[in-house]
C-alpha atoms as a PDB file:
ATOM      1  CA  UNK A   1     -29.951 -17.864 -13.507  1.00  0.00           C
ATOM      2  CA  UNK A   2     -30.087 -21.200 -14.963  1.00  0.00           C
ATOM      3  CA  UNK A   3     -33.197 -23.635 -14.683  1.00  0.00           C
ATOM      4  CA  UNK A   4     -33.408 -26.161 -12.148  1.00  0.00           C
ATOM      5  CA  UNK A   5     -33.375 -28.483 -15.886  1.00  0.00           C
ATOM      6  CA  UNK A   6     -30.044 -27.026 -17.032  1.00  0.00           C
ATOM      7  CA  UNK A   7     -28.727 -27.245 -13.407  1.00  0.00           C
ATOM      8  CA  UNK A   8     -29.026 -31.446 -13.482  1.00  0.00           C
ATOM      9  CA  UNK A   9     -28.016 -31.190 -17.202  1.00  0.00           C
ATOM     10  CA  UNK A  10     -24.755 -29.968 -15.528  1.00  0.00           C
ATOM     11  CA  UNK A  11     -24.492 -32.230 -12.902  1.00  0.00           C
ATOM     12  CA  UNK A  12     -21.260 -34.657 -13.022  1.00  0.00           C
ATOM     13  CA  UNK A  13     -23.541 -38.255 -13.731  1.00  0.00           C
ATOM     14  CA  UNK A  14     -25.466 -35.951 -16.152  1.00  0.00           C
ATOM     15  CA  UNK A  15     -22.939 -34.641 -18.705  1.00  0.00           C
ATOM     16  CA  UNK A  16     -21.433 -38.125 -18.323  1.00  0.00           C
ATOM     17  CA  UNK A  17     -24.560 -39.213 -20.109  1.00  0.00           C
ATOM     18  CA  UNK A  18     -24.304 -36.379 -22.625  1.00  0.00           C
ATOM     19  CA  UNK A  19     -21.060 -36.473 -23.635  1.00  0.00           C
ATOM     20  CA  UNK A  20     -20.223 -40.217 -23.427  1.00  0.00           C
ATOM     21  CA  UNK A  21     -17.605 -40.087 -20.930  1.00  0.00           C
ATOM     22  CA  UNK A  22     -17.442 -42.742 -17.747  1.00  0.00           C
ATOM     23  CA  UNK A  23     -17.139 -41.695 -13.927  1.00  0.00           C
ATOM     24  CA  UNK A  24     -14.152 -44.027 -13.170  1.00  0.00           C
ATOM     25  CA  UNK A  25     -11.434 -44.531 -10.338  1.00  0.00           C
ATOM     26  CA  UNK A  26      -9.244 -47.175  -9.593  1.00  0.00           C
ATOM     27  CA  UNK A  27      -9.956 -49.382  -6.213  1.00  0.00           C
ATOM     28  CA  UNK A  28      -9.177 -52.332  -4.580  1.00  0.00           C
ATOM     29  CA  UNK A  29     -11.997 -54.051  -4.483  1.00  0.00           C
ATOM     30  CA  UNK A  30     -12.865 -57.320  -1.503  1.00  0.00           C
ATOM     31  CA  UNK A  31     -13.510 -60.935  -2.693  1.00  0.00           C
ATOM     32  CA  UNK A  32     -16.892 -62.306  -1.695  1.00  0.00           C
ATOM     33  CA  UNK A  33     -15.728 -63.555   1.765  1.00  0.00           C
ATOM     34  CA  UNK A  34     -14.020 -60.325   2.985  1.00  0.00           C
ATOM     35  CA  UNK A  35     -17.223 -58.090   1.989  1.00  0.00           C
ATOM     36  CA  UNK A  36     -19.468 -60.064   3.961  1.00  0.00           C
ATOM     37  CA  UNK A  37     -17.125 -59.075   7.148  1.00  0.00           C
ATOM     38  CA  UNK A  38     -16.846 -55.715   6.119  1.00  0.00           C
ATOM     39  CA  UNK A  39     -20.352 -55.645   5.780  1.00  0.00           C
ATOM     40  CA  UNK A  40     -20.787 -56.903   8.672  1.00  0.00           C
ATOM     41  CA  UNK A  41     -18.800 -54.080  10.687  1.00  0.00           C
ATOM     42  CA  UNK A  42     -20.934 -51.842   8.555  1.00  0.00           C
ATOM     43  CA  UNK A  43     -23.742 -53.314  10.329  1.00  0.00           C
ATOM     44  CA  UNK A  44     -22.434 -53.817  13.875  1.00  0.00           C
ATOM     45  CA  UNK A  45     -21.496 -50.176  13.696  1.00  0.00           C
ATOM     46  CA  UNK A  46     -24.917 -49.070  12.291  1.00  0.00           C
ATOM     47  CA  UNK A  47     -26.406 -50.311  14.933  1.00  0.00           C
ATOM     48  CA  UNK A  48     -25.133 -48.082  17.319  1.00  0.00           C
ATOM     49  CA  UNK A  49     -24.307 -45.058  15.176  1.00  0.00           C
ATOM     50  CA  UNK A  50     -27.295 -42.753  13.681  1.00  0.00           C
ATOM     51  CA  UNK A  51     -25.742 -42.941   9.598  1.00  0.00           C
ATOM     52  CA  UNK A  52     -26.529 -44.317   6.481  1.00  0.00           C
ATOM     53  CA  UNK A  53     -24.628 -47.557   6.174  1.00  0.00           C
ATOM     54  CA  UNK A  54     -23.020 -48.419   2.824  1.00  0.00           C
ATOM     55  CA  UNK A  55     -24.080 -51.041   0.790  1.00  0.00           C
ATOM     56  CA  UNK A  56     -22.264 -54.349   0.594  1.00  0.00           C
ATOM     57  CA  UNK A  57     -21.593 -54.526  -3.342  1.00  0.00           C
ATOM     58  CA  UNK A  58     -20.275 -50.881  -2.733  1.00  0.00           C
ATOM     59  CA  UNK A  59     -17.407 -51.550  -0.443  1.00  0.00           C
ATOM     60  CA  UNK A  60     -14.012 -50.675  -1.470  1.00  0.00           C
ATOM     61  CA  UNK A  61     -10.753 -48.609  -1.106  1.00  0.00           C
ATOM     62  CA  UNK A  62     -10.238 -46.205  -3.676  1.00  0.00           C
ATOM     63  CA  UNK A  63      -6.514 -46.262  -5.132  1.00  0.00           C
ATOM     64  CA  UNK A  64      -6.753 -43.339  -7.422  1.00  0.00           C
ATOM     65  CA  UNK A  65     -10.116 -40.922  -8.737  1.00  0.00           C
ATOM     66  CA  UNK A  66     -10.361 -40.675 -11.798  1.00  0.00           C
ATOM     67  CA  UNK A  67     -13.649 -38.721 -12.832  1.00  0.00           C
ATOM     68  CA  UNK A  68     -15.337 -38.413 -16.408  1.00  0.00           C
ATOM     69  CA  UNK A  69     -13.113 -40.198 -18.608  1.00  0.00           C
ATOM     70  CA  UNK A  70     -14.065 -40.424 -22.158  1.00  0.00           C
ATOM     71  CA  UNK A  71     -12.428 -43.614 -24.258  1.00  0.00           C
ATOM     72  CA  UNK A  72      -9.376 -42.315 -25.227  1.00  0.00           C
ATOM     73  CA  UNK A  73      -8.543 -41.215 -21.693  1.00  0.00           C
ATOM     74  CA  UNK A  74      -9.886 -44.211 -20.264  1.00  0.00           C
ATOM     75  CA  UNK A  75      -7.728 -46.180 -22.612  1.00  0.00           C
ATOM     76  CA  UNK A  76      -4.618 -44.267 -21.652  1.00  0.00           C
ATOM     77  CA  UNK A  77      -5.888 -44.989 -17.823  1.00  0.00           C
ATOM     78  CA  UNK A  78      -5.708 -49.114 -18.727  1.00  0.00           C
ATOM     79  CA  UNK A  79      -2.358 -48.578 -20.162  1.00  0.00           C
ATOM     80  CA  UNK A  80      -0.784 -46.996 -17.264  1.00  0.00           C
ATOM     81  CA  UNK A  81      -2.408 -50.389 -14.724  1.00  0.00           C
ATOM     82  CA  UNK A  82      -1.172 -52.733 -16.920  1.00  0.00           C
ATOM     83  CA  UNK A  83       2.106 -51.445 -16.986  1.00  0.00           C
ATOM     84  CA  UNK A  84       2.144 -51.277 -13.237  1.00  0.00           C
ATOM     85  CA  UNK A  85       4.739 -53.879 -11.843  1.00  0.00           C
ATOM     86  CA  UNK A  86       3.474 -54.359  -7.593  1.00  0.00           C
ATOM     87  CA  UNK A  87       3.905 -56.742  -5.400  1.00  0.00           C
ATOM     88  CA  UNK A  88       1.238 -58.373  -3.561  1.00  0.00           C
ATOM     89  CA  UNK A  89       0.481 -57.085   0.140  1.00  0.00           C
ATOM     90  CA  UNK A  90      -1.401 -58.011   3.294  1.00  0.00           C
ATOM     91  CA  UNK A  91      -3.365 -54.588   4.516  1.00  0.00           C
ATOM     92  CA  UNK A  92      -4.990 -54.980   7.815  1.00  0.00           C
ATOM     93  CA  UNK A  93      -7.880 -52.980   8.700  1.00  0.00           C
ATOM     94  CA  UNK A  94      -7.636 -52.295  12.523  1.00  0.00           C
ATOM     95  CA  UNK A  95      -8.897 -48.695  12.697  1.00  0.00           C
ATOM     96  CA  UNK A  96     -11.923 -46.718  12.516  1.00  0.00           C
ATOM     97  CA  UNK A  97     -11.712 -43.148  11.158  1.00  0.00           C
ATOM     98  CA  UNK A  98     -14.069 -39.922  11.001  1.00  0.00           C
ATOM     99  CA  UNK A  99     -14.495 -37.066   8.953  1.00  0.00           C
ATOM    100  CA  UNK A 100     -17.135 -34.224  10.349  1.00  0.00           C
ATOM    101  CA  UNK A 101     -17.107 -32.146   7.151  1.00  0.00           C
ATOM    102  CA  UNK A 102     -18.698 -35.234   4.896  1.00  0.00           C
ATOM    103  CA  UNK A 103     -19.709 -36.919   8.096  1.00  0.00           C
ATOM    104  CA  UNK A 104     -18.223 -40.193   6.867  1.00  0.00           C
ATOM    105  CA  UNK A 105     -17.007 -43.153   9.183  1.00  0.00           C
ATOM    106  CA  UNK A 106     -14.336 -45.732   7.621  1.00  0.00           C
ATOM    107  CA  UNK A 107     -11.961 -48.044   8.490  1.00  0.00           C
ATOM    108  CA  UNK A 108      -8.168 -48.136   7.909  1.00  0.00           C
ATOM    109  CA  UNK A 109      -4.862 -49.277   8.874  1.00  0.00           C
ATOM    110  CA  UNK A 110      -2.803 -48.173  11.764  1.00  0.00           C
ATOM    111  CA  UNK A 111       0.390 -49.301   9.752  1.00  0.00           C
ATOM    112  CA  UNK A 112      -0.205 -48.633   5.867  1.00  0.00           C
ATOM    113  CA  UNK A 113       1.725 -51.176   3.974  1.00  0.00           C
ATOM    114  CA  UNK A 114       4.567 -49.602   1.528  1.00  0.00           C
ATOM    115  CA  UNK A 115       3.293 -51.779  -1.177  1.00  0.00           C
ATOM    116  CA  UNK A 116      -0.175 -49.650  -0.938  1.00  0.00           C
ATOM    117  CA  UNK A 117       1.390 -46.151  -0.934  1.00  0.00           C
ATOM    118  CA  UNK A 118       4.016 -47.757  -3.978  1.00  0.00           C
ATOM    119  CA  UNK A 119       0.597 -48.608  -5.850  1.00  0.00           C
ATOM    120  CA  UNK A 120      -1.346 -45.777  -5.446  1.00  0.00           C
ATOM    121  CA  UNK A 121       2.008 -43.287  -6.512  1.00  0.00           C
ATOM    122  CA  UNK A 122       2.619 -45.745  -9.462  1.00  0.00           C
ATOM    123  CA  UNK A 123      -0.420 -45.275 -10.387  1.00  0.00           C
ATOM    124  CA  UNK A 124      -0.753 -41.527 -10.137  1.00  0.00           C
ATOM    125  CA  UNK A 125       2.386 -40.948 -12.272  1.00  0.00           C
ATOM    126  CA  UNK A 126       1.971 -42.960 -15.007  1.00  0.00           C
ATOM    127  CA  UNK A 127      -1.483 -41.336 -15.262  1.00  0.00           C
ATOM    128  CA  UNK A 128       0.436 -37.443 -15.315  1.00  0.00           C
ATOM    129  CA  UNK A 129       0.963 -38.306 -19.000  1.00  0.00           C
ATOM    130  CA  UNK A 130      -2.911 -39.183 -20.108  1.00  0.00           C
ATOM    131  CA  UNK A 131      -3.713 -35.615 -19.080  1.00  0.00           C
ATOM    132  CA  UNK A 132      -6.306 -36.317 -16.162  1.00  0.00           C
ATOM    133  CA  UNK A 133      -6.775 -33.871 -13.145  1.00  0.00           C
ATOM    134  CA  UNK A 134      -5.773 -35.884 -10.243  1.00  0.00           C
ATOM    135  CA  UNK A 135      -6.384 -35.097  -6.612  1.00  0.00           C
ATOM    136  CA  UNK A 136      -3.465 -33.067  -4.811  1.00  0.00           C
ATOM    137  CA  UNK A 137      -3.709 -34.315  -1.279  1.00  0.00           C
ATOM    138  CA  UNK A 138      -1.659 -37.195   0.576  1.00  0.00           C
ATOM    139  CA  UNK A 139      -3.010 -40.396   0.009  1.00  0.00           C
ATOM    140  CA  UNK A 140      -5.133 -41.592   2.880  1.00  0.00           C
ATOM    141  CA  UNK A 141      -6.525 -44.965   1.668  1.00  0.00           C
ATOM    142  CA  UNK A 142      -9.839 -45.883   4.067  1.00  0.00           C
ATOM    143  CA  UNK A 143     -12.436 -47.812   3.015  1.00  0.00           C
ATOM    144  CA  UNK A 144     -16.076 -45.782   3.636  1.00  0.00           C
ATOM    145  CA  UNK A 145     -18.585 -48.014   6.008  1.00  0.00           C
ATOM    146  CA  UNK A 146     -21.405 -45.474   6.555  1.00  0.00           C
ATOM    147  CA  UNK A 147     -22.147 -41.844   5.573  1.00  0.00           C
ATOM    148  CA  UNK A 148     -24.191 -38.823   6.874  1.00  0.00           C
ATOM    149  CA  UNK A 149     -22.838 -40.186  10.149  1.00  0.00           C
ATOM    150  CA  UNK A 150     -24.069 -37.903  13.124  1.00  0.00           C
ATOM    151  CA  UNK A 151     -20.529 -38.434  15.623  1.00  0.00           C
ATOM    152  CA  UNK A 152     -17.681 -39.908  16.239  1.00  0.00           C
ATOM    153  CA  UNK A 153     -18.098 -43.535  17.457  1.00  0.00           C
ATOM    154  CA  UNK A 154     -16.670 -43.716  21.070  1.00  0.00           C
ATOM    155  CA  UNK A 155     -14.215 -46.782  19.980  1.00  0.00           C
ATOM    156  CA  UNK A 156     -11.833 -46.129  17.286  1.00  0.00           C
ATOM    157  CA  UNK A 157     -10.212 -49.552  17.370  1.00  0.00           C
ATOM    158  CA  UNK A 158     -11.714 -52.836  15.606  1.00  0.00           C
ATOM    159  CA  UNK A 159     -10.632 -56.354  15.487  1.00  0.00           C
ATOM    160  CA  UNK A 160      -8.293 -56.669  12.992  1.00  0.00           C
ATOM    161  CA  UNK A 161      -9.577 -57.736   9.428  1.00  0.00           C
ATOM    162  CA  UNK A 162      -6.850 -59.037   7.343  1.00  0.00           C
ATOM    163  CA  UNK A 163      -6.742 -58.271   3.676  1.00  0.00           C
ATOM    164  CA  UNK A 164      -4.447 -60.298   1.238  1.00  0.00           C
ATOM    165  CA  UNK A 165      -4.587 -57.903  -1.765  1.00  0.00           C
ATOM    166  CA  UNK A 166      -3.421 -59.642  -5.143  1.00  0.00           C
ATOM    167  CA  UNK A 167      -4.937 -57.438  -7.760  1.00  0.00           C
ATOM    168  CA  UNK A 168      -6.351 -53.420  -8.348  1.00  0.00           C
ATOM    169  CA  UNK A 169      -9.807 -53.145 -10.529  1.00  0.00           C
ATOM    170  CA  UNK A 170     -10.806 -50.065 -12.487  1.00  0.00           C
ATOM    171  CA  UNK A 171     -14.652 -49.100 -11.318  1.00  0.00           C
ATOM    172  CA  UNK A 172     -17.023 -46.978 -13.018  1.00  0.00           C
ATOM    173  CA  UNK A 173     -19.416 -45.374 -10.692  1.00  0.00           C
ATOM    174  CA  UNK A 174     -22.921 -45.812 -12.207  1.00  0.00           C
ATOM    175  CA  UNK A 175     -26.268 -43.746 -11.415  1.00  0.00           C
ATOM    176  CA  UNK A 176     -29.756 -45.406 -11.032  1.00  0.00           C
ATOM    177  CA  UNK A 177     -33.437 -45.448  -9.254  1.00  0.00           C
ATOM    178  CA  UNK A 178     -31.706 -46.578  -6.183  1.00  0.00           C
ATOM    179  CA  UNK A 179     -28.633 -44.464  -6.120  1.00  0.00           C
ATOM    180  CA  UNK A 180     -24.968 -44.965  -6.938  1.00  0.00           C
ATOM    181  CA  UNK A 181     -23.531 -48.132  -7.641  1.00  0.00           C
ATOM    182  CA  UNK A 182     -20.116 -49.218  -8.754  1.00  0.00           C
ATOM    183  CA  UNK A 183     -19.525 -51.914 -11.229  1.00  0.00           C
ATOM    184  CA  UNK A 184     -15.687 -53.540 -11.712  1.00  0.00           C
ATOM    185  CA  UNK A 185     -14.583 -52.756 -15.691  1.00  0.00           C
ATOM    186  CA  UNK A 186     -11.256 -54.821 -15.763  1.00  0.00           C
ATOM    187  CA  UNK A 187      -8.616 -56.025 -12.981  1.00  0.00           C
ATOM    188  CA  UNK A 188      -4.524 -56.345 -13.086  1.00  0.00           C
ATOM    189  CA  UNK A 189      -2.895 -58.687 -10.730  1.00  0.00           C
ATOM    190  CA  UNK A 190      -0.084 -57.738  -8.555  1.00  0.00           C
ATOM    191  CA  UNK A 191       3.151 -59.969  -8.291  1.00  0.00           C
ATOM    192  CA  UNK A 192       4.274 -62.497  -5.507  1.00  0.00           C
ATOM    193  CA  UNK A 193       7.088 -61.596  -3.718  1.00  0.00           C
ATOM    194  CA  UNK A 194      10.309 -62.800  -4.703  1.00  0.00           C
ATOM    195  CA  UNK A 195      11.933 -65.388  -3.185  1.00  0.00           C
ATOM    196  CA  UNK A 196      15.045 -64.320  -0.975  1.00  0.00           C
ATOM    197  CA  UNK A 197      17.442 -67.081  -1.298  1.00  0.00           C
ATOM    198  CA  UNK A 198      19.220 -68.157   1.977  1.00  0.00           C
ATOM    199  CA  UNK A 199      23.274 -69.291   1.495  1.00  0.00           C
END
């Protein structure tokens, strides 16, 4: 049986410590303006929910997981983004979600843009060839608002919170005193549509 010493040693944040690797994933992540509304219907929601409401600077959608990445992977990760060619999309966020098993709330979209589902699967085969375990399941893109959430709230539809998304970051998901935090490593912009001329 191992000690309760080795057991942290083991522990994901810990052996990203030991071995020099990062805990990374690639998100969108809100401008200033947006998180203060999302943090807002964090707090609106709180307030009527028993949960633990995620912080403000922690809000995002994640596009892809990455895990423990050390710098040759990572660099192979940065590759793949910049070679990513999307177009710029509008995701609105009318919809809130719950899963029982994690006892997570989040919000979504009723109507998931293309561009969003084109990003994330650009994203996911480019990185095939950098040899990272990816995750296997469809991709659901929510954005978490509150965990160890104790029901389902009775509404499941918000006001509409419109999201112009022009670029994807890569995040590395840091440990400390006060718990997880996430801190933005580099960004790639996404295109502007092209312009459809009329005759």
């Amino acid at each position: 049986m191992k000690s309760p010493e080795q057991q942290l040693q083991n522990t994901p944040v810990e052996q990203a410590k030991e071995d020099g690797t990062q805990r990374l994933f690639f998100a969108l992540w809100p401008d200033d303006a947006l998180r203060r509304r999302l943090a807002g219907l964090a707090e609106d929601i709180g307030s009527r929910v028993t949960g633990r409401v995620v912080a403000a600077d922690n809000l995002h959608i994640t596009l892809v997981f990455l895990g423990a990445l050390n710098g040759v992977r990572r660099q192979c990760a940065e590759e793949v983004a910049a070679a990513i060619r999307s177009e710029r999309f509008t995701l609105t966020l009318d919809r809130l979600g719950y899963w029982s098993t994690p006892r997570i709330l989040w919000a979504g979209s009723m109507q998931v843009p293309e561009a969003l589902q084109s990003l994330a699967g650009a994203l996911q085969a480019g990185l095939a060839s950098c040899g990272i375990p990816l995750e296997t399941r469809p991709y659901q893109p929510h954005l978490t608002l509150m965990r160890k959430v104790n029901r389902r709230p009775t509404a499941a539809v918000i006001d509409p919170i419109s999201w112009n998304v022009e670029r994807f970051c890569l995040v590395e998901s840091v440990s400390g005193s006060r718990g997880v935090s996430y801190r933005v490593l580099a960004s790639w912009r996404l295109e502007l549509l092209s312009a459809t001329l009329f005759p």
